[in-house]
N, C-alpha and C. Protein backbone atom coordinates (compact mmCIF):
# COMPACT_ATOMS: atom_id res chain seq x y z
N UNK A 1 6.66 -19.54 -5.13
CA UNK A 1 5.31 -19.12 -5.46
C UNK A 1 4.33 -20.16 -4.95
N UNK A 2 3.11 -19.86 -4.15
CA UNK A 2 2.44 -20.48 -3.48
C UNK A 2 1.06 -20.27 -4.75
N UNK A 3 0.32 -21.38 -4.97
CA UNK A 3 -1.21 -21.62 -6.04
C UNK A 3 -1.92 -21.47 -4.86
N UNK A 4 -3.15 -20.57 -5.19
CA UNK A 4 -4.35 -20.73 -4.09
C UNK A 4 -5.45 -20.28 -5.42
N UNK A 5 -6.64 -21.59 -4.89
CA UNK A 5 -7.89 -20.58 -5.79
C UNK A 5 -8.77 -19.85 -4.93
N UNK A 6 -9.49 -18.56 -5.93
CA UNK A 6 -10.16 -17.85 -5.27
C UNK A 6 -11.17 -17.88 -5.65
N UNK A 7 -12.75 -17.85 -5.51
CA UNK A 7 -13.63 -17.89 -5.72
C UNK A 7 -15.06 -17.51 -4.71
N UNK A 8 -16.14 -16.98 -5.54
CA UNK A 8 -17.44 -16.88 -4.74
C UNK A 8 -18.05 -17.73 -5.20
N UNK A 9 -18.97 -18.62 -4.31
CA UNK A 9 -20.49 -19.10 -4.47
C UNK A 9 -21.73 -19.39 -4.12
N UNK A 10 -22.28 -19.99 -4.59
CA UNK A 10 -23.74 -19.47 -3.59
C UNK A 10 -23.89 -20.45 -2.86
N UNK A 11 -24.57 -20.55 -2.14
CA UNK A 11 -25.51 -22.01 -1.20
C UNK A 11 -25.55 -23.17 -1.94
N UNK A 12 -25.59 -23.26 -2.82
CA UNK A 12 -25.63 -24.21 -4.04
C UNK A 12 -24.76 -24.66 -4.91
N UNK A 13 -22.95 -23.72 -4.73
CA UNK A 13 -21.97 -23.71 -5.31
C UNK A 13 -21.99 -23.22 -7.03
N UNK A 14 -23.08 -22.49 -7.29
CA UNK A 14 -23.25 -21.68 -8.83
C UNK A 14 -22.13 -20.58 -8.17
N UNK A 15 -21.41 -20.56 -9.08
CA UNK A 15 -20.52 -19.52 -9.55
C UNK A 15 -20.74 -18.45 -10.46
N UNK A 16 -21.33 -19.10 -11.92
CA UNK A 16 -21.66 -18.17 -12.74
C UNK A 16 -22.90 -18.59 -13.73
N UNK A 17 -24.03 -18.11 -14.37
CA UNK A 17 -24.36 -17.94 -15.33
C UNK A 17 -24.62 -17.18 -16.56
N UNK A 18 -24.13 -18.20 -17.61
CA UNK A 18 -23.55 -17.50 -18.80
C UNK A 18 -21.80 -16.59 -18.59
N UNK A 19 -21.84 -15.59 -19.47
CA UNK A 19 -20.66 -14.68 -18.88
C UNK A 19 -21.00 -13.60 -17.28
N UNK A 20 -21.90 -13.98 -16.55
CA UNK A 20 -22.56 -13.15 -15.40
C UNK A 20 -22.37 -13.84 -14.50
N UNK A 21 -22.18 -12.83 -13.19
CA UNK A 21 -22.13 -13.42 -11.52
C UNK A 21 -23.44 -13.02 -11.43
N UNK A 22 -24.15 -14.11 -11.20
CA UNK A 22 -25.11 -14.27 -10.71
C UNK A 22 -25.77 -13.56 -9.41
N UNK A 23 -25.01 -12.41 -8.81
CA UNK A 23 -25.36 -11.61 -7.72
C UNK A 23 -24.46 -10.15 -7.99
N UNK A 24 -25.10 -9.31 -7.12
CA UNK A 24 -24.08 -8.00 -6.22
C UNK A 24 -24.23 -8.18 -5.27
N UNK A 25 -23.04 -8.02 -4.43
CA UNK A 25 -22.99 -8.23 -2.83
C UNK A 25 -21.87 -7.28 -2.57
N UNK A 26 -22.20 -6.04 -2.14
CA UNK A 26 -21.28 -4.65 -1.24
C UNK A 26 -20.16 -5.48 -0.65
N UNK A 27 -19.09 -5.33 -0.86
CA UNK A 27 -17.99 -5.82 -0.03
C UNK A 27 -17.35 -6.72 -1.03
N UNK A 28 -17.73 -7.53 -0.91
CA UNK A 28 -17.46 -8.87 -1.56
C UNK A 28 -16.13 -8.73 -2.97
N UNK A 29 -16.58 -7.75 -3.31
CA UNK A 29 -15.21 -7.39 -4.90
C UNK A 29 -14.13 -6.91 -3.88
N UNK A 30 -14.24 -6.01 -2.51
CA UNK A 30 -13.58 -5.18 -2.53
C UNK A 30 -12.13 -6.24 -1.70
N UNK A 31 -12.99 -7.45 -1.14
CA UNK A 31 -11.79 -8.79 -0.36
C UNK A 31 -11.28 -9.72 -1.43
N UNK A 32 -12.16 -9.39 -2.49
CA UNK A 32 -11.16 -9.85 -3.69
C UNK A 32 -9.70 -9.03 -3.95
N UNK A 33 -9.71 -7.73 -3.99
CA UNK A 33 -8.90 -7.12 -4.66
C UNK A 33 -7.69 -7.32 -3.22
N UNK A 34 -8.17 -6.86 -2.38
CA UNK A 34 -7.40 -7.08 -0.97
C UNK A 34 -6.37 -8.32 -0.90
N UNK A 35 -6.90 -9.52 -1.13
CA UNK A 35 -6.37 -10.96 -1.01
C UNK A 35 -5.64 -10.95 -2.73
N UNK A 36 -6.02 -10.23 -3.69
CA UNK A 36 -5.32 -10.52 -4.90
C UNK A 36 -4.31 -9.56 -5.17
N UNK A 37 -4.29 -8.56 -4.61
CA UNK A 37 -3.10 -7.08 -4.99
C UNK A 37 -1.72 -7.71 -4.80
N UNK A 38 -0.96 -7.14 -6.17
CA UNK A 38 0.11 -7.35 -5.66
C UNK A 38 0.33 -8.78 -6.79
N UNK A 39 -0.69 -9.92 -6.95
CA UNK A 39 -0.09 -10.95 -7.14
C UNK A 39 -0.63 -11.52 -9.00
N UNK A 40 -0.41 -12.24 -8.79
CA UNK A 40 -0.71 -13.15 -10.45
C UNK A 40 -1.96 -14.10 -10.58
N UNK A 41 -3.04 -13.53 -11.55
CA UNK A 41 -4.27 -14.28 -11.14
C UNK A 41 -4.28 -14.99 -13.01
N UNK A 42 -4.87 -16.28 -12.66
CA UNK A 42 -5.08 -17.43 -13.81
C UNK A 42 -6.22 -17.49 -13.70
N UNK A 43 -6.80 -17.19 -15.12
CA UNK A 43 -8.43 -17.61 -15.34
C UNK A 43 -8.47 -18.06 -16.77
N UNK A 44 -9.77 -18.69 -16.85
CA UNK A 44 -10.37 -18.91 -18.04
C UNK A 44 -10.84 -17.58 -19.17
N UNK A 45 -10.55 -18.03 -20.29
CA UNK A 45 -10.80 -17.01 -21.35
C UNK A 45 -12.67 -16.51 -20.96
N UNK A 46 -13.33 -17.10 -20.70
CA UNK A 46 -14.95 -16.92 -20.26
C UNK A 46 -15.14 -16.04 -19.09
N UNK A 47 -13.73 -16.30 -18.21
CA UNK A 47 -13.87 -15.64 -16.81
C UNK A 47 -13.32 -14.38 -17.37
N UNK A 48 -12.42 -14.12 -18.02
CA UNK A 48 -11.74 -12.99 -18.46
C UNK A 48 -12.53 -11.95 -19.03
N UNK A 49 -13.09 -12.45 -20.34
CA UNK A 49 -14.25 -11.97 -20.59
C UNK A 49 -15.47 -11.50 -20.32
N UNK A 50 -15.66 -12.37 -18.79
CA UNK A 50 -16.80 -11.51 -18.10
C UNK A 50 -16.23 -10.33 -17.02
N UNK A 51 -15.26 -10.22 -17.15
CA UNK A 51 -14.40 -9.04 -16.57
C UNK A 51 -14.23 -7.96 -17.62
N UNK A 52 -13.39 -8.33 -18.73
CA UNK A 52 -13.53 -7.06 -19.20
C UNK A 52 -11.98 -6.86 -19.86
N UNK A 53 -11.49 -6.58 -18.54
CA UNK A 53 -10.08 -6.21 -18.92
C UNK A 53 -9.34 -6.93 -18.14
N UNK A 54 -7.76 -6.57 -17.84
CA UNK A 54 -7.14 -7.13 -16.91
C UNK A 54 -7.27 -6.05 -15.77
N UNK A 55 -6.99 -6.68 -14.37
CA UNK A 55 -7.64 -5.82 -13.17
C UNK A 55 -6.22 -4.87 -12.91
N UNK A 56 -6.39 -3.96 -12.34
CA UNK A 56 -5.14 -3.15 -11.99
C UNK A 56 -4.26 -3.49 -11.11
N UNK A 57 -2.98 -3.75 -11.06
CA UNK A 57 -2.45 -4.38 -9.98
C UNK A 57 -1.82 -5.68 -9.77
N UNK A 58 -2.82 -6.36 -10.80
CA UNK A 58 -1.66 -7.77 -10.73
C UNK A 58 -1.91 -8.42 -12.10
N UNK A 59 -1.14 -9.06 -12.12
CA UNK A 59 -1.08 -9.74 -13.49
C UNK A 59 -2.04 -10.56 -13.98
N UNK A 60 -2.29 -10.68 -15.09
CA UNK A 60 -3.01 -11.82 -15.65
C UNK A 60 -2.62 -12.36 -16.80
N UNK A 61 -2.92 -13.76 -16.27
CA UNK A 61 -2.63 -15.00 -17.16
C UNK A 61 -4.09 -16.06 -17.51
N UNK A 62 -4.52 -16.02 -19.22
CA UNK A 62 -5.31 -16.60 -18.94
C UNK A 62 -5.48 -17.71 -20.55
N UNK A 63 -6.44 -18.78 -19.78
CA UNK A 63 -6.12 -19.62 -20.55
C UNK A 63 -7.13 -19.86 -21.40
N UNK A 64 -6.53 -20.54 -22.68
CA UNK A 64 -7.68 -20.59 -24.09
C UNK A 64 -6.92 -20.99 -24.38
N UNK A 65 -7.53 -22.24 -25.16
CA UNK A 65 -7.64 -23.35 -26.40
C UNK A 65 -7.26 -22.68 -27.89
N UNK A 66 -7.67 -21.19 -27.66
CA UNK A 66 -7.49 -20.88 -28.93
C UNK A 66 -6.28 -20.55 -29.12
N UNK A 67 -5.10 -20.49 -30.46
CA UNK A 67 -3.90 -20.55 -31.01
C UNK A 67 -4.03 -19.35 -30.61
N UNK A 68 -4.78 -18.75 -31.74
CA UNK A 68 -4.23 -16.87 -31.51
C UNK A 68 -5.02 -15.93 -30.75
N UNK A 69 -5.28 -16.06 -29.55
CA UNK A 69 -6.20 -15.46 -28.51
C UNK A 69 -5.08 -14.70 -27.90
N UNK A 70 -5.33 -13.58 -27.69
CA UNK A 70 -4.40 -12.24 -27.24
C UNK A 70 -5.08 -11.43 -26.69
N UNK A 71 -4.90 -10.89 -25.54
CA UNK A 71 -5.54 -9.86 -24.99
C UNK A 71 -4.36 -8.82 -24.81
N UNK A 72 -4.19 -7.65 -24.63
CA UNK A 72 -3.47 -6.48 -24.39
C UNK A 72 -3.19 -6.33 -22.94
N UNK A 73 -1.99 -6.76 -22.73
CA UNK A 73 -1.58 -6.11 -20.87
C UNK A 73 -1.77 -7.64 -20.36
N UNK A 74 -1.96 -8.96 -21.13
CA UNK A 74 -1.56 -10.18 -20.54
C UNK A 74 -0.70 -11.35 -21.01
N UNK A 75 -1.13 -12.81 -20.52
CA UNK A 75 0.27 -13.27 -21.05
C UNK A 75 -1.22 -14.71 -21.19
N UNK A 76 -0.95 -15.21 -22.33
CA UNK A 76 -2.39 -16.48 -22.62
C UNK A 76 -1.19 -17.42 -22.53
N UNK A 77 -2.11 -19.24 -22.25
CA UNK A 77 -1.60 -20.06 -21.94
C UNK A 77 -2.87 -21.29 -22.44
N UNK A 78 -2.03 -22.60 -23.25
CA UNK A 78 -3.22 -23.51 -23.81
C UNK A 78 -3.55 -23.72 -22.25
N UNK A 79 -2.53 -24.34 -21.38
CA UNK A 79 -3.05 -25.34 -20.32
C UNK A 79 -2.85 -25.01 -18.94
N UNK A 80 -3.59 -25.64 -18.07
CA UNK A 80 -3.08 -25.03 -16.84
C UNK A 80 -1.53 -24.97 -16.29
N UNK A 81 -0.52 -26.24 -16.57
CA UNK A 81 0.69 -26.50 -16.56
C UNK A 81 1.36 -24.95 -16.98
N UNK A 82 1.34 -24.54 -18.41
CA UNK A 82 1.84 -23.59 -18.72
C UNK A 82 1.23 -22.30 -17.99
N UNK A 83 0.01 -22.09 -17.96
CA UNK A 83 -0.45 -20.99 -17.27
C UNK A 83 0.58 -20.70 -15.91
N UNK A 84 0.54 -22.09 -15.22
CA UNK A 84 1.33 -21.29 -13.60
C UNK A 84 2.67 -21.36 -13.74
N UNK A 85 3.39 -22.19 -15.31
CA UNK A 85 4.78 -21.82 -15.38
C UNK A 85 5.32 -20.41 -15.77
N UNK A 86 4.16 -19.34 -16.20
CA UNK A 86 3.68 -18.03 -16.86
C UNK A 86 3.73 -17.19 -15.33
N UNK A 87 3.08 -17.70 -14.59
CA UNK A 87 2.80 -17.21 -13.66
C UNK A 87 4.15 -16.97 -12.57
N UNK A 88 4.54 -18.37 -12.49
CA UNK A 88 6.00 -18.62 -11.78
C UNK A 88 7.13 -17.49 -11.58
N UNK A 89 7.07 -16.77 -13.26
CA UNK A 89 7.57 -15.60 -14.09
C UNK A 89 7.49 -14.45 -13.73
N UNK A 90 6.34 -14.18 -13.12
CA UNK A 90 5.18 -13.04 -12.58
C UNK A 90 5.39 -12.60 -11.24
N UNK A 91 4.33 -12.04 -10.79
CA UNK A 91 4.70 -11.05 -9.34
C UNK A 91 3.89 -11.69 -8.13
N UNK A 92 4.41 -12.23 -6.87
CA UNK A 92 3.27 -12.57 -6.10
C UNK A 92 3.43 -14.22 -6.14
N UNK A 93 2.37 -14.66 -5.48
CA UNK A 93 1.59 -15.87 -5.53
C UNK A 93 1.07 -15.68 -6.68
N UNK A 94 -0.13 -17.43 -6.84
CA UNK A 94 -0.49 -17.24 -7.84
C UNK A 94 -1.85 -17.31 -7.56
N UNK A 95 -3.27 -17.14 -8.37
CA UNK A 95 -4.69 -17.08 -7.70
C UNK A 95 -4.95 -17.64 -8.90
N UNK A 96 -5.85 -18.72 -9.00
CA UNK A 96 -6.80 -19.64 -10.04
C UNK A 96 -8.09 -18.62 -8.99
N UNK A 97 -8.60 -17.77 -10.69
CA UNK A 97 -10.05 -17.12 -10.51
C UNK A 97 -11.01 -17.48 -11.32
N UNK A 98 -10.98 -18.66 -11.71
CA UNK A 98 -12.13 -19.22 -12.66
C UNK A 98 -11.84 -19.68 -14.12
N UNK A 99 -12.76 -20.62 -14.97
CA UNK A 99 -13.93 -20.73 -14.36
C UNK A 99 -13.88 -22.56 -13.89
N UNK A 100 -15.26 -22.98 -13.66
CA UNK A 100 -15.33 -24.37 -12.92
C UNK A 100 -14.21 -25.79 -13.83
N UNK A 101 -13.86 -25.66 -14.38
CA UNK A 101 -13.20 -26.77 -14.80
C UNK A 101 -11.90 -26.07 -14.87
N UNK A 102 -11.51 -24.69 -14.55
CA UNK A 102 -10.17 -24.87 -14.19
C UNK A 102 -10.28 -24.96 -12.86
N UNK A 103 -10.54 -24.36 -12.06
CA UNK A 103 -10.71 -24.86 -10.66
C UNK A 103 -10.66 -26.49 -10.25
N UNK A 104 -11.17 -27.40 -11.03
CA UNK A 104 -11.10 -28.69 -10.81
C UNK A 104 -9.89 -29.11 -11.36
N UNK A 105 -9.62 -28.76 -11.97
CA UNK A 105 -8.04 -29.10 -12.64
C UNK A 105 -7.21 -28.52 -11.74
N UNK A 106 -7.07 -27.63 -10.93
CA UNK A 106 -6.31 -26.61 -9.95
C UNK A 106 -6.18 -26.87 -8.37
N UNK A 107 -7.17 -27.95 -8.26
CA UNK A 107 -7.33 -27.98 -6.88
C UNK A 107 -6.66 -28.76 -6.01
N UNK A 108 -6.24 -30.11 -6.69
CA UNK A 108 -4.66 -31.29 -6.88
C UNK A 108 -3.69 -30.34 -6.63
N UNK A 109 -3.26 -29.04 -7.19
CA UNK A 109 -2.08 -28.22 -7.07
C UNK A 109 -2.38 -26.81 -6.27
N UNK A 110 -3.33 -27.11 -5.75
CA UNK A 110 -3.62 -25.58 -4.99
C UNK A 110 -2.86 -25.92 -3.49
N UNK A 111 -2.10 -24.89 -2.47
CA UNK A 111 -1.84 -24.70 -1.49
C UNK A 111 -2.72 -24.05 -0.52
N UNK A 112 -3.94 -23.72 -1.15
CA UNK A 112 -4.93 -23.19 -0.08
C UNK A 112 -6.14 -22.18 -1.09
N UNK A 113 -7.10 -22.51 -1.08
CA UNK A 113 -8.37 -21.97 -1.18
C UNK A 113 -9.07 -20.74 -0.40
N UNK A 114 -9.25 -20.01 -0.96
CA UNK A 114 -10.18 -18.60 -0.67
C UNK A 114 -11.26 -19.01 -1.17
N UNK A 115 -12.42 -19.28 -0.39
CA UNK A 115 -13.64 -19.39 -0.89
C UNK A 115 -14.58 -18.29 -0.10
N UNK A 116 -15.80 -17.55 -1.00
CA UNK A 116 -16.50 -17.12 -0.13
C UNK A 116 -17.92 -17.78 -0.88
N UNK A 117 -18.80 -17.94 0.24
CA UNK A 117 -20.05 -18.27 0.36
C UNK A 117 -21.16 -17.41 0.13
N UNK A 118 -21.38 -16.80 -0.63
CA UNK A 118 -22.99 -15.63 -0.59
C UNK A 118 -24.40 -16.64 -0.07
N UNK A 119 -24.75 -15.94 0.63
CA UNK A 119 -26.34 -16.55 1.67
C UNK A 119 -27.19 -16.73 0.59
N UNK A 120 -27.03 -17.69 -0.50
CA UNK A 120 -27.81 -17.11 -1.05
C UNK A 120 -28.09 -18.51 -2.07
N UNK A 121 -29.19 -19.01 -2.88
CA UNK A 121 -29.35 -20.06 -3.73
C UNK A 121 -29.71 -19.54 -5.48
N UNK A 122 -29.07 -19.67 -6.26
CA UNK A 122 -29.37 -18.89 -7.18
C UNK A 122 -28.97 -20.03 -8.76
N UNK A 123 -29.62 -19.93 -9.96
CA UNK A 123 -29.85 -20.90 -10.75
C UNK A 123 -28.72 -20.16 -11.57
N UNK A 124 -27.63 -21.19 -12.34
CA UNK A 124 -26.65 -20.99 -13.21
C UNK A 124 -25.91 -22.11 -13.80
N UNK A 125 -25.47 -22.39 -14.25
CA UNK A 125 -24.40 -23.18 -15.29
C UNK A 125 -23.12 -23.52 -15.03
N UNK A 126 -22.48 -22.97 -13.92
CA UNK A 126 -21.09 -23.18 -13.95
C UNK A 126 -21.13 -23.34 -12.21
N UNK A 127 -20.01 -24.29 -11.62
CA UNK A 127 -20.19 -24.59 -10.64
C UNK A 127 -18.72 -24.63 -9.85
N UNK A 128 -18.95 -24.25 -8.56
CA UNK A 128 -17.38 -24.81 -8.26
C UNK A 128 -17.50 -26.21 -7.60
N UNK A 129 -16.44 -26.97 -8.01
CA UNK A 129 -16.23 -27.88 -7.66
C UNK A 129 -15.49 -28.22 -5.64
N UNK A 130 -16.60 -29.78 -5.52
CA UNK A 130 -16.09 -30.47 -4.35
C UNK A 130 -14.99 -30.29 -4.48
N UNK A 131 -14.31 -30.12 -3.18
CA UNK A 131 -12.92 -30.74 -2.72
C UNK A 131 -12.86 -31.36 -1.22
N UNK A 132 -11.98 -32.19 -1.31
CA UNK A 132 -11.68 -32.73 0.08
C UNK A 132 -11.25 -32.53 1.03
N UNK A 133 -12.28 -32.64 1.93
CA UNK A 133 -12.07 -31.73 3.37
C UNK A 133 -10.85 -32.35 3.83
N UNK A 134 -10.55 -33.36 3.67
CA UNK A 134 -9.43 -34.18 4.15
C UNK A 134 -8.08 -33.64 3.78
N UNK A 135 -8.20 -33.20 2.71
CA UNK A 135 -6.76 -32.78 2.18
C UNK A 135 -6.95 -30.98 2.48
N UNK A 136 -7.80 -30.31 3.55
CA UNK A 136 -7.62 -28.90 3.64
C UNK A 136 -8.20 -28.80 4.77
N UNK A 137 -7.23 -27.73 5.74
CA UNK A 137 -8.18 -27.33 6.31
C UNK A 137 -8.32 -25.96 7.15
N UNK A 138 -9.34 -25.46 7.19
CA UNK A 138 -10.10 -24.82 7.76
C UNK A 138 -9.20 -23.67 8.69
N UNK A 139 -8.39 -22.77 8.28
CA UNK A 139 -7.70 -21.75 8.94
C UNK A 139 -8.63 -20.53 9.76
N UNK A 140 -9.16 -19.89 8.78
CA UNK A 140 -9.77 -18.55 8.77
C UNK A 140 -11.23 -18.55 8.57
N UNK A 141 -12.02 -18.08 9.41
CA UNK A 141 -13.69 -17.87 8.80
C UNK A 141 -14.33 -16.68 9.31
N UNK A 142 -14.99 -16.00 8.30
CA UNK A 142 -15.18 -14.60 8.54
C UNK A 142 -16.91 -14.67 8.09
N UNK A 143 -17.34 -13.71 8.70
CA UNK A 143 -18.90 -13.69 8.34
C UNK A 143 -19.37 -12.57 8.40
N UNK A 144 -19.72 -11.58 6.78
CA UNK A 144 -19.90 -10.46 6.74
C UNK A 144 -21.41 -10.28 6.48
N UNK A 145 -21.83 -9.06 6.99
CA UNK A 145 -22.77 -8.65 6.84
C UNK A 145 -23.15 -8.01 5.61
N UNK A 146 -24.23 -7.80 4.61
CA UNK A 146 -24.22 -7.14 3.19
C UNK A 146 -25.41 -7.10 2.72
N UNK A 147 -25.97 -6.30 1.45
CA UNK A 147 -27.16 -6.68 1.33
C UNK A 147 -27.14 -8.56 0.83
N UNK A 148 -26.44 -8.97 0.66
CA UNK A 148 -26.59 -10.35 0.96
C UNK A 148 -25.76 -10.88 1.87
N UNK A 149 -25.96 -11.32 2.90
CA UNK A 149 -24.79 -11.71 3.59
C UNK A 149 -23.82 -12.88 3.04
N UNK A 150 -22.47 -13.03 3.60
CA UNK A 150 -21.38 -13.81 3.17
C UNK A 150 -20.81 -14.45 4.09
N UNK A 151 -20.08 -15.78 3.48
CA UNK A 151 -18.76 -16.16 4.48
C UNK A 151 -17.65 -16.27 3.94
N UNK A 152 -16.38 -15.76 4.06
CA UNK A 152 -15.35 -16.50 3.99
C UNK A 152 -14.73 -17.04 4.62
N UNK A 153 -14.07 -18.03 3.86
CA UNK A 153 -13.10 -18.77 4.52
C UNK A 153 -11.62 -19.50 3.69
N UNK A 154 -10.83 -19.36 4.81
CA UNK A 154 -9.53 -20.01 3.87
C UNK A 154 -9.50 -21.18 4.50
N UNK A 155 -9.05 -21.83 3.20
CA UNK A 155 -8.37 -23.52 3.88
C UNK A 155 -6.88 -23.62 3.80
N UNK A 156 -6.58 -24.35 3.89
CA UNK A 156 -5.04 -24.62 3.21
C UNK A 156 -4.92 -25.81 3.20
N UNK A 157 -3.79 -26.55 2.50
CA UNK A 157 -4.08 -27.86 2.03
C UNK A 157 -2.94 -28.61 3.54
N UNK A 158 -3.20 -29.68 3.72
CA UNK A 158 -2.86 -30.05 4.89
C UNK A 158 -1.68 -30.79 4.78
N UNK A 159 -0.54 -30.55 5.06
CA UNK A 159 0.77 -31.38 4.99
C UNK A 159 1.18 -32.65 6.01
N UNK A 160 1.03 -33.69 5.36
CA UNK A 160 1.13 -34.74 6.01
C UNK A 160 2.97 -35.13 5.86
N UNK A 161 3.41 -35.37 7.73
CA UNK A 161 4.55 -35.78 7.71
C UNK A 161 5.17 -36.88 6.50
N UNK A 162 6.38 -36.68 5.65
CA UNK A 162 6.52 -37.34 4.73
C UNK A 162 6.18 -38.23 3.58
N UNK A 163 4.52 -37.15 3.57
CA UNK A 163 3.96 -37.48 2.07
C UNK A 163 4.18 -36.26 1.85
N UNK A 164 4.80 -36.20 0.21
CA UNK A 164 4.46 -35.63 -0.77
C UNK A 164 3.44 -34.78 -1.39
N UNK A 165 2.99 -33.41 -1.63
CA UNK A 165 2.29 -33.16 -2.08
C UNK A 165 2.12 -33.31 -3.54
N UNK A 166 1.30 -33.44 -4.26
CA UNK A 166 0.92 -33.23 -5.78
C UNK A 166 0.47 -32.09 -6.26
């Protein structure tokens, strides 16, 4: 099982404010579902919640602090450790989909990043976090047209002859 996170953000790296994505952008859900079918996605109880339910198609695993937090049709986890040993279990790769402090906790153990970029600067609360260009790089870059335009791009984390990854 390969960890990759997935995520949108803006010009500014806002991800979300409050339980809300801060935009609509045509397309943009539909290369989510594309890049996630099929596999096992880890989020935060906040990210979950601003979804709704679990998505059709692949699993979810998500994480909360809280003892007895249960959702119907998933599998909860206190920490990230347990979340992707949950996941391990599961179908697919695995996808960290939010929110900003699991992503920063995720990114030490990620094998490659899906990020997309919306054209766009917008005020919110939750952020995705720097990572080091050094330790990823730069495979795939796509640039869609929309009522907001986008970029994606994948990285992957860069394997250095006989170091170790973490």
């Amino acid at each position: 099982m390969k960890t990759y996170l997935i995520a949108a953000r803006s010009l500014n790296n806002v991800i979300g404010r409050g339980l809300e994505i801060p935009w609509r952008v045509k397309g943009e859900q539909k290369l989510f579902k594309e890049i996630t079918m099929g596999h096992t996605l880890v989020m935060g109880r906040k990210t979950f919640e601003s979804i709704g339910r679990p998505l059709p198609g692949r699993d979810t695993v998500i994480m909360s602090r809280r003892n007895n937090y249960r959702q119907d049709g998933c599998s909860v986890a206190a920490t990230l450790e347990d979340a992707l040993a949950i996941a391990r279990s599961l179908r697919g790769d695995c996808f960290v989909a939010g929110g900003g402090e699991i992503y920063l906790q995720a990114i030490p153990l990620a094998d490659g990043i899906h990020l997309t970029t919306i054209h766009t600067e917008v005020e919110g609360d939750v952020w995705f976090p720097d990572f080091s260009e050094q330790a990823f790089e730069l495979k795939r870059e796509v640039r869609y047209r929309s009522n907001k335009d986008y970029t994606y791009r994948y990285f992957e984390r860069v394997k250095r002859p006989g170091c170790k990854t973490i």
